[in-house]
PDB file of N, CA and C in Angstrom:
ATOM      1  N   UNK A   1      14.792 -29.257  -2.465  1.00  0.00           N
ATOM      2  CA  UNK A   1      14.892 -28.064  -1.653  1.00  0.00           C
ATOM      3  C   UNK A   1      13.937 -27.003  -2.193  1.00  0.00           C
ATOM      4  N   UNK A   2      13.243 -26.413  -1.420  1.00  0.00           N
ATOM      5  CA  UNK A   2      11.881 -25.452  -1.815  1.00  0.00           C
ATOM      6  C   UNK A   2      13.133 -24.040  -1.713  1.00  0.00           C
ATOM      7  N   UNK A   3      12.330 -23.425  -2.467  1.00  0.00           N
ATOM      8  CA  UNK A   3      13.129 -21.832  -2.990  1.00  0.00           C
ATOM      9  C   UNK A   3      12.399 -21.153  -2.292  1.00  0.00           C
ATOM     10  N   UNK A   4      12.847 -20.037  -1.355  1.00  0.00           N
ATOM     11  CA  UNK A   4      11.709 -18.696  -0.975  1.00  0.00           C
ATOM     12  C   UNK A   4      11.699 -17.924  -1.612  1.00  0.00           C
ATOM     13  N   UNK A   5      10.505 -17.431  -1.736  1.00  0.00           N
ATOM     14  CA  UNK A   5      10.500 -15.800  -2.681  1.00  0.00           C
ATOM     15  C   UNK A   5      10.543 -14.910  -1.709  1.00  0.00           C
ATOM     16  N   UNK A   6      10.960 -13.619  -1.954  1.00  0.00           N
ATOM     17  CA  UNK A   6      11.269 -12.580  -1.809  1.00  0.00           C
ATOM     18  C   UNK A   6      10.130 -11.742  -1.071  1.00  0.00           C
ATOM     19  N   UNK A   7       9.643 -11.628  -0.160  1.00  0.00           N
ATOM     20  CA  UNK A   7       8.390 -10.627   0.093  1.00  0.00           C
ATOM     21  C   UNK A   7       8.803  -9.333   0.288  1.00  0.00           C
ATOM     22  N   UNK A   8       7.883  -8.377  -0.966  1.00  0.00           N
ATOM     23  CA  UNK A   8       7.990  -6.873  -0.307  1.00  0.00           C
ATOM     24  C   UNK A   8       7.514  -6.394   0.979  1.00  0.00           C
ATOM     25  N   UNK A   9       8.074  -5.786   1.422  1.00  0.00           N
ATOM     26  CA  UNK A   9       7.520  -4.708   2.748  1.00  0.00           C
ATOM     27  C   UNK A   9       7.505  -3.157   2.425  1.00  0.00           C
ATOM     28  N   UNK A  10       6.014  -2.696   2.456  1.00  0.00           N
ATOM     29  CA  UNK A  10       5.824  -1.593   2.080  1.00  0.00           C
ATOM     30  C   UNK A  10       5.250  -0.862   3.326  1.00  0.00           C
ATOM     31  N   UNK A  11       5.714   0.187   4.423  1.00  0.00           N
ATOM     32  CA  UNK A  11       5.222   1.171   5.225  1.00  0.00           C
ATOM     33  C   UNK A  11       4.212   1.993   4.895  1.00  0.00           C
ATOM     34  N   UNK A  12       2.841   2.270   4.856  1.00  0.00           N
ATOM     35  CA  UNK A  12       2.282   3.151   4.880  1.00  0.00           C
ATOM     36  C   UNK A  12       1.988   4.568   6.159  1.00  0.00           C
ATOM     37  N   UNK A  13       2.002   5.613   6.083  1.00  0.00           N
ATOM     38  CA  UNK A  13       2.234   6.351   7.057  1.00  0.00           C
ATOM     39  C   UNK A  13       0.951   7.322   6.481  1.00  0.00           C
ATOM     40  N   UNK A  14       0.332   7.183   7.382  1.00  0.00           N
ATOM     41  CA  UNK A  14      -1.335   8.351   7.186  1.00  0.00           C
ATOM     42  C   UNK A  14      -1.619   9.393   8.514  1.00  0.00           C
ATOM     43  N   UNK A  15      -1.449  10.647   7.890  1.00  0.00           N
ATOM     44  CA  UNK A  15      -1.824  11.717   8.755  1.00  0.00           C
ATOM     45  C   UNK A  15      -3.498  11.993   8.011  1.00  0.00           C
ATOM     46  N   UNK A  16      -3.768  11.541   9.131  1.00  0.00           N
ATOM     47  CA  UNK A  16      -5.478  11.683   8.547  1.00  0.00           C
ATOM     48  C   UNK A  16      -5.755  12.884   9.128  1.00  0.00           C
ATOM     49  N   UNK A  17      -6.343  14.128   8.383  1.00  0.00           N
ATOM     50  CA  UNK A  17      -7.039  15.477   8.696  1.00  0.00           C
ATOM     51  C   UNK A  17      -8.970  14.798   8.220  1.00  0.00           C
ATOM     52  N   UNK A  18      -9.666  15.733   8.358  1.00  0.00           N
ATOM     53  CA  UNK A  18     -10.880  15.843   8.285  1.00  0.00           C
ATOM     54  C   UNK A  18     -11.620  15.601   6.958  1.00  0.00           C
ATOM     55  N   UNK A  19     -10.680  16.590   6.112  1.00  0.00           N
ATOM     56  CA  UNK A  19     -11.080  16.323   4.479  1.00  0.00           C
ATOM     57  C   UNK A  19     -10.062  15.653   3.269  1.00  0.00           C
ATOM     58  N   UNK A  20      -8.760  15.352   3.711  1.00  0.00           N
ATOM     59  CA  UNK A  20      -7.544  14.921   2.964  1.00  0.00           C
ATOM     60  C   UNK A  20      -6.556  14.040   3.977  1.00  0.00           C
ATOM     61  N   UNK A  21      -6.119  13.192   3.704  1.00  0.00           N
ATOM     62  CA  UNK A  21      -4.283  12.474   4.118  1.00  0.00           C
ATOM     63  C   UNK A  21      -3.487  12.765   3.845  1.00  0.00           C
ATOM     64  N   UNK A  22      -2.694  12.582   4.299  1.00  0.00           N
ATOM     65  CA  UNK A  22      -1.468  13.252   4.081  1.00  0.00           C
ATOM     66  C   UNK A  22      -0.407  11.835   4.058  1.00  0.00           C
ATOM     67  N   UNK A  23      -0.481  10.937   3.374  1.00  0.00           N
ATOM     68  CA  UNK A  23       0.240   9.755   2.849  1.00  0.00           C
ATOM     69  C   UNK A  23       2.205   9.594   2.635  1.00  0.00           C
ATOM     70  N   UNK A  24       2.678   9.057   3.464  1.00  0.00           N
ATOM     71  CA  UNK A  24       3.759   8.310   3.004  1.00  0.00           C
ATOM     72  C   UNK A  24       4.016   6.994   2.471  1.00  0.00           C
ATOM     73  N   UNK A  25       4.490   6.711   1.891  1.00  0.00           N
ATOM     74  CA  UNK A  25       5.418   4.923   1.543  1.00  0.00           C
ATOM     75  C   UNK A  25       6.341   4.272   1.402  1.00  0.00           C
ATOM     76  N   UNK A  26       7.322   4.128   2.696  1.00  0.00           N
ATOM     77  CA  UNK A  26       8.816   3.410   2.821  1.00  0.00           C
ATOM     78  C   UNK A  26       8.992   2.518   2.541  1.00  0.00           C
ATOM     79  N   UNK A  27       9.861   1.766   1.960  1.00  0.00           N
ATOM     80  CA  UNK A  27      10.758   0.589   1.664  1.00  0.00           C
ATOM     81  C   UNK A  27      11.257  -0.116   3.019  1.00  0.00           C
ATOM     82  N   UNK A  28      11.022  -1.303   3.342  1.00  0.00           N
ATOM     83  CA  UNK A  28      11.850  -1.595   4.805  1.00  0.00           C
ATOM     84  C   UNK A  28      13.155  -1.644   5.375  1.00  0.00           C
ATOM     85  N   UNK A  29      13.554  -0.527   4.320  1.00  0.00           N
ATOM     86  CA  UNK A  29      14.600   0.177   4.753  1.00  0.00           C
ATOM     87  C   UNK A  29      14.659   1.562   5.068  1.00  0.00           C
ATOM     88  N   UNK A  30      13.230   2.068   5.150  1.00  0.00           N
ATOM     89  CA  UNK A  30      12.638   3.630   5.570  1.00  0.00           C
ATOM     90  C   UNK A  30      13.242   4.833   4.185  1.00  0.00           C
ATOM     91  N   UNK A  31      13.591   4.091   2.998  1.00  0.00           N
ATOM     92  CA  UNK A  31      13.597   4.855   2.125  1.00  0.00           C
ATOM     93  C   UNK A  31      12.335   5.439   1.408  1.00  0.00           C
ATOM     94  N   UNK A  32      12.016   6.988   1.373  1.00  0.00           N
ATOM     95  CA  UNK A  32      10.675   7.157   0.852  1.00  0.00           C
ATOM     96  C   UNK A  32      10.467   6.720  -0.300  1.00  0.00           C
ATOM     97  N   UNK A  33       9.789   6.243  -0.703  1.00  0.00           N
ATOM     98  CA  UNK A  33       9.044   5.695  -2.473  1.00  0.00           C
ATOM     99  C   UNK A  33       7.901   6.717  -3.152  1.00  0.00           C
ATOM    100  N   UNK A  34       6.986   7.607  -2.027  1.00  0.00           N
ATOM    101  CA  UNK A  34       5.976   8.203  -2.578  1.00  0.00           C
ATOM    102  C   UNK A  34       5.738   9.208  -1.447  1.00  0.00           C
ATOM    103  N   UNK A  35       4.802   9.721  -1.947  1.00  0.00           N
ATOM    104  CA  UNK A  35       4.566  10.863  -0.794  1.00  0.00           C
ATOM    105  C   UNK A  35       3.224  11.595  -1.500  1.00  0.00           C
ATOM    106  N   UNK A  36       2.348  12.032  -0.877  1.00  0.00           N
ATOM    107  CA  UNK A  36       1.247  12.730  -1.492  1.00  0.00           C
ATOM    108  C   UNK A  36      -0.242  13.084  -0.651  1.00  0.00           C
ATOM    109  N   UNK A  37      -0.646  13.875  -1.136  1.00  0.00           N
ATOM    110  CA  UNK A  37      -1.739  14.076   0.033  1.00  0.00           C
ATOM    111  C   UNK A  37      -2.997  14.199  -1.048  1.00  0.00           C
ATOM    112  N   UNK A  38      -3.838  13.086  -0.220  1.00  0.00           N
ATOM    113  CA  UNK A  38      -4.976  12.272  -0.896  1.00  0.00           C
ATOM    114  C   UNK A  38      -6.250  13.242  -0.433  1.00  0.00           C
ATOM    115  N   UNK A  39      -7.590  13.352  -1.590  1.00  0.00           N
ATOM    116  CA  UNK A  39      -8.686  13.619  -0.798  1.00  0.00           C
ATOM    117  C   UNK A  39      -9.275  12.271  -0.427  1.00  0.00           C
ATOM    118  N   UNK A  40     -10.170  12.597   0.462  1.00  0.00           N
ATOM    119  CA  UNK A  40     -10.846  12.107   1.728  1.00  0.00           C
ATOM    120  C   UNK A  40     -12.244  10.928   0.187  1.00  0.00           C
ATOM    121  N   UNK A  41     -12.123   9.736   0.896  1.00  0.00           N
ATOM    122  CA  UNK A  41     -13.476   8.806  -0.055  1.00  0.00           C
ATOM    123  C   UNK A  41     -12.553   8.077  -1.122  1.00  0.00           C
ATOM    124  N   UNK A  42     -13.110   7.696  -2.084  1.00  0.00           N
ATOM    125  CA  UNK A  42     -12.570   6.672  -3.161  1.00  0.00           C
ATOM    126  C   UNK A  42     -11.751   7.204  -3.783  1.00  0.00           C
ATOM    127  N   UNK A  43     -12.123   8.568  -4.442  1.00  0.00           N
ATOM    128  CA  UNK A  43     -10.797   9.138  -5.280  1.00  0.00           C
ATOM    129  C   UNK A  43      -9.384   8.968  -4.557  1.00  0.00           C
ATOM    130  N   UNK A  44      -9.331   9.248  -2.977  1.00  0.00           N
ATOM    131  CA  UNK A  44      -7.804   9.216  -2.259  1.00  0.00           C
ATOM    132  C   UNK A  44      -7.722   7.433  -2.377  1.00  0.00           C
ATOM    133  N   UNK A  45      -8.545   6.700  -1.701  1.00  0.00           N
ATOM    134  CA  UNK A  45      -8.096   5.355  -1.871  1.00  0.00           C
ATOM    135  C   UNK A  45      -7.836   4.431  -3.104  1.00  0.00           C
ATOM    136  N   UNK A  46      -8.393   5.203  -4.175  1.00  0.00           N
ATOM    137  CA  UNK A  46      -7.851   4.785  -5.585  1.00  0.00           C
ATOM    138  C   UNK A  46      -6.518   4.969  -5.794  1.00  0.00           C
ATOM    139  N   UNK A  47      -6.270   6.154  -5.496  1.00  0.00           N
ATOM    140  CA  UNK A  47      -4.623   7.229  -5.846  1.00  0.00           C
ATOM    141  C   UNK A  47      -3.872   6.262  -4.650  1.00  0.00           C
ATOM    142  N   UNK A  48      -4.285   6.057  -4.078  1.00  0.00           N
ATOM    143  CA  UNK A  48      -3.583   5.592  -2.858  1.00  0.00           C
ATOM    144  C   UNK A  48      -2.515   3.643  -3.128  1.00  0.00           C
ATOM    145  N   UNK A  49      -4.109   3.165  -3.317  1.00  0.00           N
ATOM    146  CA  UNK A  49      -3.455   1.942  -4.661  1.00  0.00           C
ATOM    147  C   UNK A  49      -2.954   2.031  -5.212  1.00  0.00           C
ATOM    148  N   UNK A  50      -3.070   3.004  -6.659  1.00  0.00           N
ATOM    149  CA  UNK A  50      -1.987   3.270  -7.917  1.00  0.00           C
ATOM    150  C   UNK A  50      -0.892   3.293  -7.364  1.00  0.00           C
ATOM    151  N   UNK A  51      -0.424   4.500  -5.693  1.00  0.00           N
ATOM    152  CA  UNK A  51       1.109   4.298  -5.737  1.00  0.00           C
ATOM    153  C   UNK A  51       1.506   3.022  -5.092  1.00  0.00           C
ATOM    154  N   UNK A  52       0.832   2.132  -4.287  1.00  0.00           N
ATOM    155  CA  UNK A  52       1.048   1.262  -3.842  1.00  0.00           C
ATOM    156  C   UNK A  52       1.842  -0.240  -5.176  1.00  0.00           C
ATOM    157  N   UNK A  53       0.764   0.473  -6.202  1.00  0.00           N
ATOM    158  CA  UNK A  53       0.904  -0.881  -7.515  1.00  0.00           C
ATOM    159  C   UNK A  53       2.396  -0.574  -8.330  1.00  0.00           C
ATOM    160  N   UNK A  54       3.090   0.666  -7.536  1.00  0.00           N
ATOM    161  CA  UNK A  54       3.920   1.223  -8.613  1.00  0.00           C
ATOM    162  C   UNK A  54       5.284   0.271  -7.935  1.00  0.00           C
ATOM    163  N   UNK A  55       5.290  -0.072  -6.761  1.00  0.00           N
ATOM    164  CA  UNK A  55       6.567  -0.941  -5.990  1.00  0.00           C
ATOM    165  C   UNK A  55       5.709  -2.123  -5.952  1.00  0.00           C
ATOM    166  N   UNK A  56       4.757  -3.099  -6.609  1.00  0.00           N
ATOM    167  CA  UNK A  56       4.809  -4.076  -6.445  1.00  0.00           C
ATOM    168  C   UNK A  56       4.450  -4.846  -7.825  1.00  0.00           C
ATOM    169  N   UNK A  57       4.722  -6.124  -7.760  1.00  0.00           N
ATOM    170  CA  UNK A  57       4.282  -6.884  -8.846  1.00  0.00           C
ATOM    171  C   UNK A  57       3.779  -7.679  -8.184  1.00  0.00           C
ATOM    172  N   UNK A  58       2.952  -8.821  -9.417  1.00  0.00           N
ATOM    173  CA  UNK A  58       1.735  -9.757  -9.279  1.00  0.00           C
ATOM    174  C   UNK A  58       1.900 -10.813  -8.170  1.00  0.00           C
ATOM    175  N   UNK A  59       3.022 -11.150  -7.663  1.00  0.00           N
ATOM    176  CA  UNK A  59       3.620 -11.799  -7.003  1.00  0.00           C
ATOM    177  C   UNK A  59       3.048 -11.694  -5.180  1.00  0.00           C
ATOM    178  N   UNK A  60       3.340  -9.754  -5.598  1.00  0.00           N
ATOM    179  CA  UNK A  60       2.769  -9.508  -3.946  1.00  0.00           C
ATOM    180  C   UNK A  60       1.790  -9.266  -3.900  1.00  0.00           C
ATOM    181  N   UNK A  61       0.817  -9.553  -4.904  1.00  0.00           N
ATOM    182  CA  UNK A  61      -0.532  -9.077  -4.975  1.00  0.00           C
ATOM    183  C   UNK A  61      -1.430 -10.505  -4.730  1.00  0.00           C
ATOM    184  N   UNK A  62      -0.866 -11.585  -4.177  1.00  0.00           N
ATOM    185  CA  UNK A  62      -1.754 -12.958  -3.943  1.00  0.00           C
ATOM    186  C   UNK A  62      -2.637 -12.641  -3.490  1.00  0.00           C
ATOM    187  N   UNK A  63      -3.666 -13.581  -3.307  1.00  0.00           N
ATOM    188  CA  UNK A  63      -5.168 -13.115  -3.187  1.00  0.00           C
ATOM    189  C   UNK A  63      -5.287 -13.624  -1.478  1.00  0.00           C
ATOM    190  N   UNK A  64      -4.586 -14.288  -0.982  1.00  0.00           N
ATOM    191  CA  UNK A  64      -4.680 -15.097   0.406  1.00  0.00           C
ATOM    192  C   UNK A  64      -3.607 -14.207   1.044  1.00  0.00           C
ATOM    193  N   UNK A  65      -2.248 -14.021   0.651  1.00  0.00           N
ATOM    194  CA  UNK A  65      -1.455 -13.275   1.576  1.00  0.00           C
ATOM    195  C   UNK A  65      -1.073 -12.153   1.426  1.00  0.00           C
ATOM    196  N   UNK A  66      -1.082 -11.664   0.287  1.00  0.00           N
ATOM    197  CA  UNK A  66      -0.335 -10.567  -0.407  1.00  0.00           C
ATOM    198  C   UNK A  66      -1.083  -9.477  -0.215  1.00  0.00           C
ATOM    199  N   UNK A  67      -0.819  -7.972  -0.505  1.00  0.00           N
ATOM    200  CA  UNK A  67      -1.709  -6.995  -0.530  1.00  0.00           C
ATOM    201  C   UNK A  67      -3.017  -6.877  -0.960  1.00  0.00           C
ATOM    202  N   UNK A  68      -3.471  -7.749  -1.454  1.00  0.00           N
ATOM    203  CA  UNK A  68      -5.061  -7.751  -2.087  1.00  0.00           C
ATOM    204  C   UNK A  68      -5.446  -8.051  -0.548  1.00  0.00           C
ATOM    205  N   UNK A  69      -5.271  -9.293  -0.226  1.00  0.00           N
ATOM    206  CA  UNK A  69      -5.613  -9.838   1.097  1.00  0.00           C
ATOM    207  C   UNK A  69      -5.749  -8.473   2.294  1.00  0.00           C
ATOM    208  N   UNK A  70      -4.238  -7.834   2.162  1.00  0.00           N
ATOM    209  CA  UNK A  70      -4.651  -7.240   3.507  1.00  0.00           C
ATOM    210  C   UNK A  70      -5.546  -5.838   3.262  1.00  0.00           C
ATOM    211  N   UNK A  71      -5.816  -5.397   1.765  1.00  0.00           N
ATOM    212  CA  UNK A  71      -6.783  -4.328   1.645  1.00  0.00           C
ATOM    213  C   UNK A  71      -8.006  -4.859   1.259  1.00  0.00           C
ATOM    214  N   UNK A  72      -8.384  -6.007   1.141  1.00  0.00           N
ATOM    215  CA  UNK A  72      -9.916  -6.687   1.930  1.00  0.00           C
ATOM    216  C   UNK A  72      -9.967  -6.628   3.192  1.00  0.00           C
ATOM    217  N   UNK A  73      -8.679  -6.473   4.077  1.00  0.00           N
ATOM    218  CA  UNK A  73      -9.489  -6.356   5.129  1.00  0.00           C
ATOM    219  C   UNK A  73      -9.482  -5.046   6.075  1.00  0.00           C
ATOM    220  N   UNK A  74      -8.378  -4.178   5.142  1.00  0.00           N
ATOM    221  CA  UNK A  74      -8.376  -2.944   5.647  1.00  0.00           C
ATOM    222  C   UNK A  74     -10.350  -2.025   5.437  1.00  0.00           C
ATOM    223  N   UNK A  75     -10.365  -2.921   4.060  1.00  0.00           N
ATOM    224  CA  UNK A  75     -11.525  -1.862   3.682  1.00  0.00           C
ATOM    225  C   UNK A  75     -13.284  -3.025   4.149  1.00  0.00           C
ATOM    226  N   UNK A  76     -12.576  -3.810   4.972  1.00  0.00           N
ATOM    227  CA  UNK A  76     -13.964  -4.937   4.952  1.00  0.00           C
ATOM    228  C   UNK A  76     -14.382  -6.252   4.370  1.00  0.00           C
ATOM    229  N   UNK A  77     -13.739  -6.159   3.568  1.00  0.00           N
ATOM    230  CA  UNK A  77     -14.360  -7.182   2.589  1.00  0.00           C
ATOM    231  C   UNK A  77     -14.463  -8.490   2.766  1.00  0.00           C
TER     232      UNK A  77
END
């Protein structure tokens, strides 16, 4: 019998203005986890990761399904 693991579900919520975001991050149970308002370019999408890395472990970070995966393709890659 194969075991399932557990997948996180993490909400991101972006009020994008001109020069900053304005960032949320729910639990899929709509409990907030983070909250913060990012500047605009790499510095916000760095900060933006860090809180993302703070509710997950290596597990949800697979390279095919997990969050790595879907921020290659949020950002292109």
């Amino acid at each position: 019998m194969e075991r399932e693991e557990a997948v996180q579900v993490l909400f991101v919520g972006d009020d994008w203005a001109e020069d900053h975001h304005d960032v949320e991050i729910l639990d899929s149970d709509g409990k907030r986890l983070g909250r913060a308002r990012l500047p605009e370019g790499m510095a916000g999408m760095t900060r933006l990761h860090e809180m993302l890395a703070e509710h997950l472990d290596d597990a949800d970070l697979d390279s095919d399904t997990g969050m790595l995966a879907v921020g290659r393709v949020v950002v292109g890659i």
